[in-house]
N, C-alpha and C. Protein backbone atom coordinates (compact mmCIF):
# COMPACT_ATOMS: atom_id res chain seq x y z
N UNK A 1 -20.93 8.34 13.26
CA UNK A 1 -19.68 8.21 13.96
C UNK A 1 -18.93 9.53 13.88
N UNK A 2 -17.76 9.55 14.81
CA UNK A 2 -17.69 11.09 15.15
C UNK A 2 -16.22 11.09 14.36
N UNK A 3 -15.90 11.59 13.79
CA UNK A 3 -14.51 12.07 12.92
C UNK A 3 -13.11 11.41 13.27
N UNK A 4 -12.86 11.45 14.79
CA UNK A 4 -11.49 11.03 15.15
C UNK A 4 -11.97 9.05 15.41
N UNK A 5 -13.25 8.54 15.30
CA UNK A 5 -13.26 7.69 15.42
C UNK A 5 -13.44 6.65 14.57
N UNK A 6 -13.88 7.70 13.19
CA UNK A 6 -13.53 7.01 11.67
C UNK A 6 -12.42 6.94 11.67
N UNK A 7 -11.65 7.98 11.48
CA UNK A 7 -9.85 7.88 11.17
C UNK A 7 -9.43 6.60 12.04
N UNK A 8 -9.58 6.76 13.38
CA UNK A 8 -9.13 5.37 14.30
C UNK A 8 -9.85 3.99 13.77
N UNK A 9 -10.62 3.75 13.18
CA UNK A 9 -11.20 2.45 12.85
C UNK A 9 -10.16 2.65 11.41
N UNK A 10 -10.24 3.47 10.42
CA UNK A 10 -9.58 3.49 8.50
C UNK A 10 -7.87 2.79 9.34
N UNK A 11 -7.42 3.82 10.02
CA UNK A 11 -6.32 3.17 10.75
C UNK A 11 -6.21 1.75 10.84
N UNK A 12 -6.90 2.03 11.82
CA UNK A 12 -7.08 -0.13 12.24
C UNK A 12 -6.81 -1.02 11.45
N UNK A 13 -7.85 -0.73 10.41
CA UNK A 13 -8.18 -1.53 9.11
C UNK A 13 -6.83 -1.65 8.05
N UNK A 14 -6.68 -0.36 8.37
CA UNK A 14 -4.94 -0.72 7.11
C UNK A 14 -3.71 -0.91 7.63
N UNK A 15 -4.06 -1.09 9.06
CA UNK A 15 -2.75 -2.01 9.78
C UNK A 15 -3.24 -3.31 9.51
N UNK A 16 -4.27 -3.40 9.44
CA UNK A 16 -4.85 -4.93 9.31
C UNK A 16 -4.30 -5.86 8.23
N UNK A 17 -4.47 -4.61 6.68
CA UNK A 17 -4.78 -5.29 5.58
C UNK A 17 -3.04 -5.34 5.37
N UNK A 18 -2.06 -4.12 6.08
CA UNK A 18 -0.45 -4.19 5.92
C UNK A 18 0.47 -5.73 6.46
N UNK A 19 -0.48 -5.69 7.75
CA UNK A 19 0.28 -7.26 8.24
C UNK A 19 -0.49 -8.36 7.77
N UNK A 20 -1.77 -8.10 7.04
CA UNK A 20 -2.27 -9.37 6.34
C UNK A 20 -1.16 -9.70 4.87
N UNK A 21 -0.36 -8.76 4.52
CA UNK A 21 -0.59 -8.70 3.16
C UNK A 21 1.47 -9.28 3.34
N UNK A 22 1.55 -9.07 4.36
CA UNK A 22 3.36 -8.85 4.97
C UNK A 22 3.04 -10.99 5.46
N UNK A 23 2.18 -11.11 5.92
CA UNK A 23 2.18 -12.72 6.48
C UNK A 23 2.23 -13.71 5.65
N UNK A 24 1.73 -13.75 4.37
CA UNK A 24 2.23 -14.86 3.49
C UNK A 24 3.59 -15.02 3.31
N UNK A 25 4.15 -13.37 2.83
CA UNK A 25 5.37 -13.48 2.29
C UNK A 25 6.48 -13.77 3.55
N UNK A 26 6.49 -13.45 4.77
CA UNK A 26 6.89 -13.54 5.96
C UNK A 26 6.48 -15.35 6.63
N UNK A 27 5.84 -15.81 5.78
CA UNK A 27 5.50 -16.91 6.20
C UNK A 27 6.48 -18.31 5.33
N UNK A 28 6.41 -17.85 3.62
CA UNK A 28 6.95 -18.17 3.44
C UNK A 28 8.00 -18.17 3.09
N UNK A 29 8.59 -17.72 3.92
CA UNK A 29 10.45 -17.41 4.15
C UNK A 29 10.95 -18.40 5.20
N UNK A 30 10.00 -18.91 6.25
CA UNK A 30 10.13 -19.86 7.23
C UNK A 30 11.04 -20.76 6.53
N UNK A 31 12.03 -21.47 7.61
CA UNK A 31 12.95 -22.92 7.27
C UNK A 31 14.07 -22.36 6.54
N UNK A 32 14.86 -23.65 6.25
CA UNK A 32 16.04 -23.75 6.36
C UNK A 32 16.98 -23.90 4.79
N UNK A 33 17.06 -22.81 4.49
CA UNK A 33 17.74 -22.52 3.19
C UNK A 33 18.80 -22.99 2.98
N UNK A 34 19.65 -23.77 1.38
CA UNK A 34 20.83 -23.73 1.12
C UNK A 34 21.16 -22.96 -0.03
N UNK A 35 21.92 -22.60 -0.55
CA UNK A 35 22.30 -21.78 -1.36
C UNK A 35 22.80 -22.90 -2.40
N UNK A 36 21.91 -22.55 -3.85
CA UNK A 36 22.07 -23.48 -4.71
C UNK A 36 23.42 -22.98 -5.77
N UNK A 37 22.70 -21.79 -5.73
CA UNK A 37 23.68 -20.92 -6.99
C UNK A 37 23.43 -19.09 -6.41
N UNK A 38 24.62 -18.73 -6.87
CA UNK A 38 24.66 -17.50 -6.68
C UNK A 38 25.73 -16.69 -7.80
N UNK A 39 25.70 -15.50 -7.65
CA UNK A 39 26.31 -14.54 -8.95
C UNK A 39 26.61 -13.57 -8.34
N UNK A 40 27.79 -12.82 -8.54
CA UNK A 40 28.54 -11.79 -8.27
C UNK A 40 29.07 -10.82 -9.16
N UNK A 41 28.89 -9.59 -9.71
CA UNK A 41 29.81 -9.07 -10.61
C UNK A 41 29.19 -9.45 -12.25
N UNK A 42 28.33 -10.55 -12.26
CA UNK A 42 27.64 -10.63 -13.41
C UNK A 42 28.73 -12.16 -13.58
N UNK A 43 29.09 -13.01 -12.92
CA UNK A 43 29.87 -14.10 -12.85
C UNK A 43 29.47 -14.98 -11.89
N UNK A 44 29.33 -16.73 -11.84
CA UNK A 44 28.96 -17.27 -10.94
C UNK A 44 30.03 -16.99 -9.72
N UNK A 45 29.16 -17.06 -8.64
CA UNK A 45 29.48 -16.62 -7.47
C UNK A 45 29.53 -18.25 -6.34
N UNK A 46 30.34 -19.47 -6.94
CA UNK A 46 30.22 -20.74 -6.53
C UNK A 46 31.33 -20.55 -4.74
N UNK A 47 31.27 -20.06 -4.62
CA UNK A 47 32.23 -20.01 -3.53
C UNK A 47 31.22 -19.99 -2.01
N UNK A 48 30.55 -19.21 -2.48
CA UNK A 48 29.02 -19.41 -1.29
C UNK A 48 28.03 -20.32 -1.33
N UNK A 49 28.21 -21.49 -2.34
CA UNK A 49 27.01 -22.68 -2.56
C UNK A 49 27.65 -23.56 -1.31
N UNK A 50 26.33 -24.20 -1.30
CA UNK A 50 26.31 -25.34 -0.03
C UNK A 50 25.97 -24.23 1.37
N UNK A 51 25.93 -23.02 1.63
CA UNK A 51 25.66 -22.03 2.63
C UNK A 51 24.30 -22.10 3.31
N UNK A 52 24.28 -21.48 4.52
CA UNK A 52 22.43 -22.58 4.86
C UNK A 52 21.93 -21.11 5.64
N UNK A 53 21.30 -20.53 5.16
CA UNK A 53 20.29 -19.35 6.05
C UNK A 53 18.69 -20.31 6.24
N UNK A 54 18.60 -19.87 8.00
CA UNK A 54 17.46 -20.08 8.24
C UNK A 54 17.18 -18.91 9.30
N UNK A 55 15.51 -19.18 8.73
CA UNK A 55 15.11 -17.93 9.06
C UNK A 55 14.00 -18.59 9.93
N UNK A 56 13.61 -17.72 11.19
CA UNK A 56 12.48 -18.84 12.06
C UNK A 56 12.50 -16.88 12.79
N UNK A 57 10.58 -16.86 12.68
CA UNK A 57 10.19 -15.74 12.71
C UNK A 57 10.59 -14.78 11.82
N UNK A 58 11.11 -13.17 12.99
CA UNK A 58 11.73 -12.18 11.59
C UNK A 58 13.40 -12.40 12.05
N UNK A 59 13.64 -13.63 12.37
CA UNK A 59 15.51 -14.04 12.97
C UNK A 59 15.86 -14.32 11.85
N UNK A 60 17.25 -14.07 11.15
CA UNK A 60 17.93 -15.09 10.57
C UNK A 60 19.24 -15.25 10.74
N UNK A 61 19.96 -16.60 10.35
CA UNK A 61 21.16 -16.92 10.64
C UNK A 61 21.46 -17.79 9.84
N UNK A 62 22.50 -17.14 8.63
CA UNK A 62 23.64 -17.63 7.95
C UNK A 62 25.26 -18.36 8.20
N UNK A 63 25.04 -19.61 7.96
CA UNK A 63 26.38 -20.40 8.25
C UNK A 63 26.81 -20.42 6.66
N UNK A 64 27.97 -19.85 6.34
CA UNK A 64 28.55 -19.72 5.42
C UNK A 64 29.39 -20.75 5.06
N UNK A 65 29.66 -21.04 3.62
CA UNK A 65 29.62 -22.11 3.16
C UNK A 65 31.60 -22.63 3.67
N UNK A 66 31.87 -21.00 4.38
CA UNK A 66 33.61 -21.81 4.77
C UNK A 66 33.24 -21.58 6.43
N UNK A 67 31.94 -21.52 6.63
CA UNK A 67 32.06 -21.62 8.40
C UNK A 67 31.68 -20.49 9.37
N UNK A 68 32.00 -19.27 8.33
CA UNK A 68 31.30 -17.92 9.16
C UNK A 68 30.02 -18.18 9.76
N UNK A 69 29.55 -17.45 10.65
CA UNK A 69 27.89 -17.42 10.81
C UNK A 69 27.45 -15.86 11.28
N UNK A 70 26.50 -15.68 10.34
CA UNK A 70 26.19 -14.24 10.22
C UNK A 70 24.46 -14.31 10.82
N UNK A 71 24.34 -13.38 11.96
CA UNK A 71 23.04 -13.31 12.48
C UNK A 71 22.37 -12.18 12.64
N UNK A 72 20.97 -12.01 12.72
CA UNK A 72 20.02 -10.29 12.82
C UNK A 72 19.05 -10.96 12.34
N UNK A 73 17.68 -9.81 11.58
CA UNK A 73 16.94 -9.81 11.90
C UNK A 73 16.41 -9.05 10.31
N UNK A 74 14.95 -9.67 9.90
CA UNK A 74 15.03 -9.41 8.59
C UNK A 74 13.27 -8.65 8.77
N UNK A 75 13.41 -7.58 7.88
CA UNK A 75 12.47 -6.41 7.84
C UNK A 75 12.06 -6.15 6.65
N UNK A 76 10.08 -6.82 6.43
CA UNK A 76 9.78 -6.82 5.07
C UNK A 76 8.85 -5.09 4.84
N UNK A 77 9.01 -5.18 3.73
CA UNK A 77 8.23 -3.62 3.83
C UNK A 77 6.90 -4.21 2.86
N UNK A 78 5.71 -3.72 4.14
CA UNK A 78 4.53 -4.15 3.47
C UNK A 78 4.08 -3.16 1.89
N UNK A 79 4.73 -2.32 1.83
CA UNK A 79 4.39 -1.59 0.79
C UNK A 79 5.11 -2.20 -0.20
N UNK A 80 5.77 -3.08 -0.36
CA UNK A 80 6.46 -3.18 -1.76
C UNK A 80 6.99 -4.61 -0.96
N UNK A 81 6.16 -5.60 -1.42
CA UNK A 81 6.30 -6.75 -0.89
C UNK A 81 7.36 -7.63 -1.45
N UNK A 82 7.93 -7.07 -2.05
CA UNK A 82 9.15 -7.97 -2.90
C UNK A 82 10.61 -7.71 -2.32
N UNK A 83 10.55 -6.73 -1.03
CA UNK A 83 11.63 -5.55 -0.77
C UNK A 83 11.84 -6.67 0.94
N UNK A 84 13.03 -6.39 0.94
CA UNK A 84 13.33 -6.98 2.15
C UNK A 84 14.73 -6.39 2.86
N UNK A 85 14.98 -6.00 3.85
CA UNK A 85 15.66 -5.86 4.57
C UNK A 85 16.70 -7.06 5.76
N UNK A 86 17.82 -7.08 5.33
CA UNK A 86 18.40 -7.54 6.43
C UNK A 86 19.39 -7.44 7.03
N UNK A 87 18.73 -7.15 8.84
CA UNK A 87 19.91 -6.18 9.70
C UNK A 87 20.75 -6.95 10.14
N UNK A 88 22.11 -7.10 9.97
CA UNK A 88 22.73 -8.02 10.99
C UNK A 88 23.35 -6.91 12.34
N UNK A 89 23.79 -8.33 12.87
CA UNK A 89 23.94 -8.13 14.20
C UNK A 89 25.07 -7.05 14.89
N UNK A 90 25.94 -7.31 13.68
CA UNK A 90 27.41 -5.83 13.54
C UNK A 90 26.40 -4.38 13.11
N UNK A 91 25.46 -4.46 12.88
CA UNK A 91 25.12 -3.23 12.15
C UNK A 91 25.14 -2.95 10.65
N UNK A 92 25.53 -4.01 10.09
CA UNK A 92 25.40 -3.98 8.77
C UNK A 92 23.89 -4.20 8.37
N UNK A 93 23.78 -3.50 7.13
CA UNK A 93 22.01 -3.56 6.27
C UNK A 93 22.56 -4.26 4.98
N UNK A 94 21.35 -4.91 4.58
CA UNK A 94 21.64 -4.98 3.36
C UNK A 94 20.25 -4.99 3.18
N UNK A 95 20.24 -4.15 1.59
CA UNK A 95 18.87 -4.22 1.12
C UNK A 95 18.67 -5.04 -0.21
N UNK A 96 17.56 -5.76 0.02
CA UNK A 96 17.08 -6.96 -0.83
C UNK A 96 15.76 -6.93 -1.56
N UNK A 97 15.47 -7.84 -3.03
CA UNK A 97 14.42 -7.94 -3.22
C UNK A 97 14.51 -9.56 -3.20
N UNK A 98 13.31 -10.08 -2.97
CA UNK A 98 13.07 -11.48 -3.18
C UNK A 98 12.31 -12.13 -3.53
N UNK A 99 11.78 -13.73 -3.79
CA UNK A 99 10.81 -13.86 -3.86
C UNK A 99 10.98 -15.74 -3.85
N UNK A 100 10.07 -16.17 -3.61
CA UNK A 100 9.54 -17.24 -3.04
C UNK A 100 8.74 -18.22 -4.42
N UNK A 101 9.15 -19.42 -4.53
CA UNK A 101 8.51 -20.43 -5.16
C UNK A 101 8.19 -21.48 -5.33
N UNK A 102 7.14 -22.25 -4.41
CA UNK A 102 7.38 -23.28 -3.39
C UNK A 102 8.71 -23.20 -2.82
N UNK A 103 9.49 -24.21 -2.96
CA UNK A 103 10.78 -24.41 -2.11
C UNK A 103 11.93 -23.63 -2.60
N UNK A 104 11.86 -22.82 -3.48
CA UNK A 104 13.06 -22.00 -4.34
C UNK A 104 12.99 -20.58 -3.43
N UNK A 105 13.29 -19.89 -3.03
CA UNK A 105 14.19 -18.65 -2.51
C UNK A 105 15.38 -17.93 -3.38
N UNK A 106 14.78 -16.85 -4.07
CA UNK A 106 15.78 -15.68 -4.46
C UNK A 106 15.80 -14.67 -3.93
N UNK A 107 16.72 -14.25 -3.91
CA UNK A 107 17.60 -12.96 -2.89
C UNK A 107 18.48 -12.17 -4.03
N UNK A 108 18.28 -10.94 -4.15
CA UNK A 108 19.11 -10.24 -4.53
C UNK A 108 19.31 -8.72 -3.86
N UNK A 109 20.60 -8.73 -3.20
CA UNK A 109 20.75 -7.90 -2.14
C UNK A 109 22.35 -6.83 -2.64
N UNK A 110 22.20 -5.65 -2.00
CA UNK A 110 23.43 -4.89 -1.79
C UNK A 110 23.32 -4.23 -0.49
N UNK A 111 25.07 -3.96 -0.36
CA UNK A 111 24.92 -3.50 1.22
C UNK A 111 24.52 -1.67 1.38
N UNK A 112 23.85 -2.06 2.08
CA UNK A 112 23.03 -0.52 2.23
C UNK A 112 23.82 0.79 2.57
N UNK A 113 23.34 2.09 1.87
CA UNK A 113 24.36 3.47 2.34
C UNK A 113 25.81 3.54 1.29
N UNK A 114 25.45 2.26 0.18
CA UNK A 114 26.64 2.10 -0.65
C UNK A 114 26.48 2.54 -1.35
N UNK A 115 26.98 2.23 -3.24
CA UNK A 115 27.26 3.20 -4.32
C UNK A 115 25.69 2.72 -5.30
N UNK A 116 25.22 1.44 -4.92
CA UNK A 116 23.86 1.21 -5.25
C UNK A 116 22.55 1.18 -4.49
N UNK A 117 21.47 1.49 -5.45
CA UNK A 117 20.32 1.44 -4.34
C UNK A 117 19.74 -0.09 -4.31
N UNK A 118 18.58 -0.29 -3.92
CA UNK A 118 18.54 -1.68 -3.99
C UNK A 118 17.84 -2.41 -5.24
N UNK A 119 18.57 -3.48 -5.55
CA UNK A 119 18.07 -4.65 -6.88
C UNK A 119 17.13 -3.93 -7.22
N UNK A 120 16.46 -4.24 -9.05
CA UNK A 120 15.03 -4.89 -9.21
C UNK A 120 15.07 -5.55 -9.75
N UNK A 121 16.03 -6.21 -10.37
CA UNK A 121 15.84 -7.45 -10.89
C UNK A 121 16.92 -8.73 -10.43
N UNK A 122 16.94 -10.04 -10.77
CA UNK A 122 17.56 -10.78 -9.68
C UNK A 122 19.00 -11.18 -10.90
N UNK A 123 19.76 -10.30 -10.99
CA UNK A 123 20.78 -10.93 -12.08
C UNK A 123 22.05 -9.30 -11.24
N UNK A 124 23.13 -9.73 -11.86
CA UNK A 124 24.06 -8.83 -11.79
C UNK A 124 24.61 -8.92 -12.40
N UNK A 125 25.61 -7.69 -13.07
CA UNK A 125 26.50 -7.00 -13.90
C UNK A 125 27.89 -6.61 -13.54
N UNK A 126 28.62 -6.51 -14.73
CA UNK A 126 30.36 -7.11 -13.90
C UNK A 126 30.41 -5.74 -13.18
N UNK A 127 30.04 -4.44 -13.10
CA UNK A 127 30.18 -3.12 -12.58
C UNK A 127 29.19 -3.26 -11.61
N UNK A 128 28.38 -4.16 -11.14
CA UNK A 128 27.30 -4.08 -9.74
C UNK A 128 28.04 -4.44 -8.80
N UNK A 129 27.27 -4.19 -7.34
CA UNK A 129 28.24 -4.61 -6.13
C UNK A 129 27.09 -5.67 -5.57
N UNK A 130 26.27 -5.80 -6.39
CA UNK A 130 24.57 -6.51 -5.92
C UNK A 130 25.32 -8.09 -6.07
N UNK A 131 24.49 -8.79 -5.56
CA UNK A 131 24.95 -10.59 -5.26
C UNK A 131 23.82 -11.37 -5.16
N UNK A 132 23.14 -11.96 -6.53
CA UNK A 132 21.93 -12.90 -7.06
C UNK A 132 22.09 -14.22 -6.16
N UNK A 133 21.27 -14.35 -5.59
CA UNK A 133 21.53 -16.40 -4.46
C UNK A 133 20.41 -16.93 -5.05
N UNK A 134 20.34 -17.65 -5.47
CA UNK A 134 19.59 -18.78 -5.93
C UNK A 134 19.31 -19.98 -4.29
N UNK A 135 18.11 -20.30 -3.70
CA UNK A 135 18.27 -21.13 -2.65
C UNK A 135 17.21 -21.99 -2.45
N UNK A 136 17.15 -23.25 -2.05
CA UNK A 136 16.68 -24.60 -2.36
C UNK A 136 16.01 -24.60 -0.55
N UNK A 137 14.98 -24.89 -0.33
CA UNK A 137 14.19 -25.44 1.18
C UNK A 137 15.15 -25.96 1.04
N UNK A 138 15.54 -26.68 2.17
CA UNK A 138 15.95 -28.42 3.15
C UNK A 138 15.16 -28.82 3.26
N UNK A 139 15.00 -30.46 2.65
CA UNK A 139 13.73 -31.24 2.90
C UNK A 139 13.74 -30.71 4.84
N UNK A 140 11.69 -30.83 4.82
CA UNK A 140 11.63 -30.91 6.26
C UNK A 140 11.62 -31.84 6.72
């Protein structure tokens, strides 16, 4: 095989193995979240429980627990599969890590271009601007 047509197949193959590896975790993010518990500042953060993000594809849309509804579009990075992005619709980022356990959903996110970079672990500190959600499926 001739040189530019190895590189084009190695290519192929590790777009392959990037969106193979991006579809579980992208898969299971599907449905309809409530917010069980959350933390702010290194303090429960009860003011956002009962809040419902659902996510259907890479859409999501947050109805906040006094009525807001916050919408965009959420961007996993296959290289660091724990890392998540989400753009809303004003232009705000926030960058997230998360992770999935059967029906449990954690999120720990700050807003992006700010005084922190993003989470690695899912807890916060009274000097963080980061915000731990704890979140429960909705029976289907």
């Amino acid at each position: 095989m001739s040189r530019p047509i190895v590189l084009a197949f190695l290519a192929a193959l590790a777009l392959s193995f990037s969106l193979r590896a991006q579809a579980p975790a992208a898969s299971a993010l599907q449905g309809r979240w409530v917010v069980a518990a959350a933390e702010h500042q290194g303090k429960p953060f009860d003011v956002i429980k009962g809040g419902v993000m659902t996510i259907t594809g890479n859409e999501f849309e947050v109805r906040t627990a006094s009525g807001n509804m916050l919408k965009g579009r959420l961007a996993l990075d296959p290289k660091q599969p724990s890392h998540l992005d989400m753009l809303h619709a004003d232009g705000a980022r926030w960058e997230a890590i998360f992770a999935v356990d059967g029906d449990t959903l954690r999120l720990n996110y700050v807003e992006a271009g700010g005084k922190e970079p993003r989470p690695t672990a899912f807890a916060t500190t009274p000097d963080s601007e980061a915000t731990s959600i704890t979140l429960l499926r909705e029976n289907r």
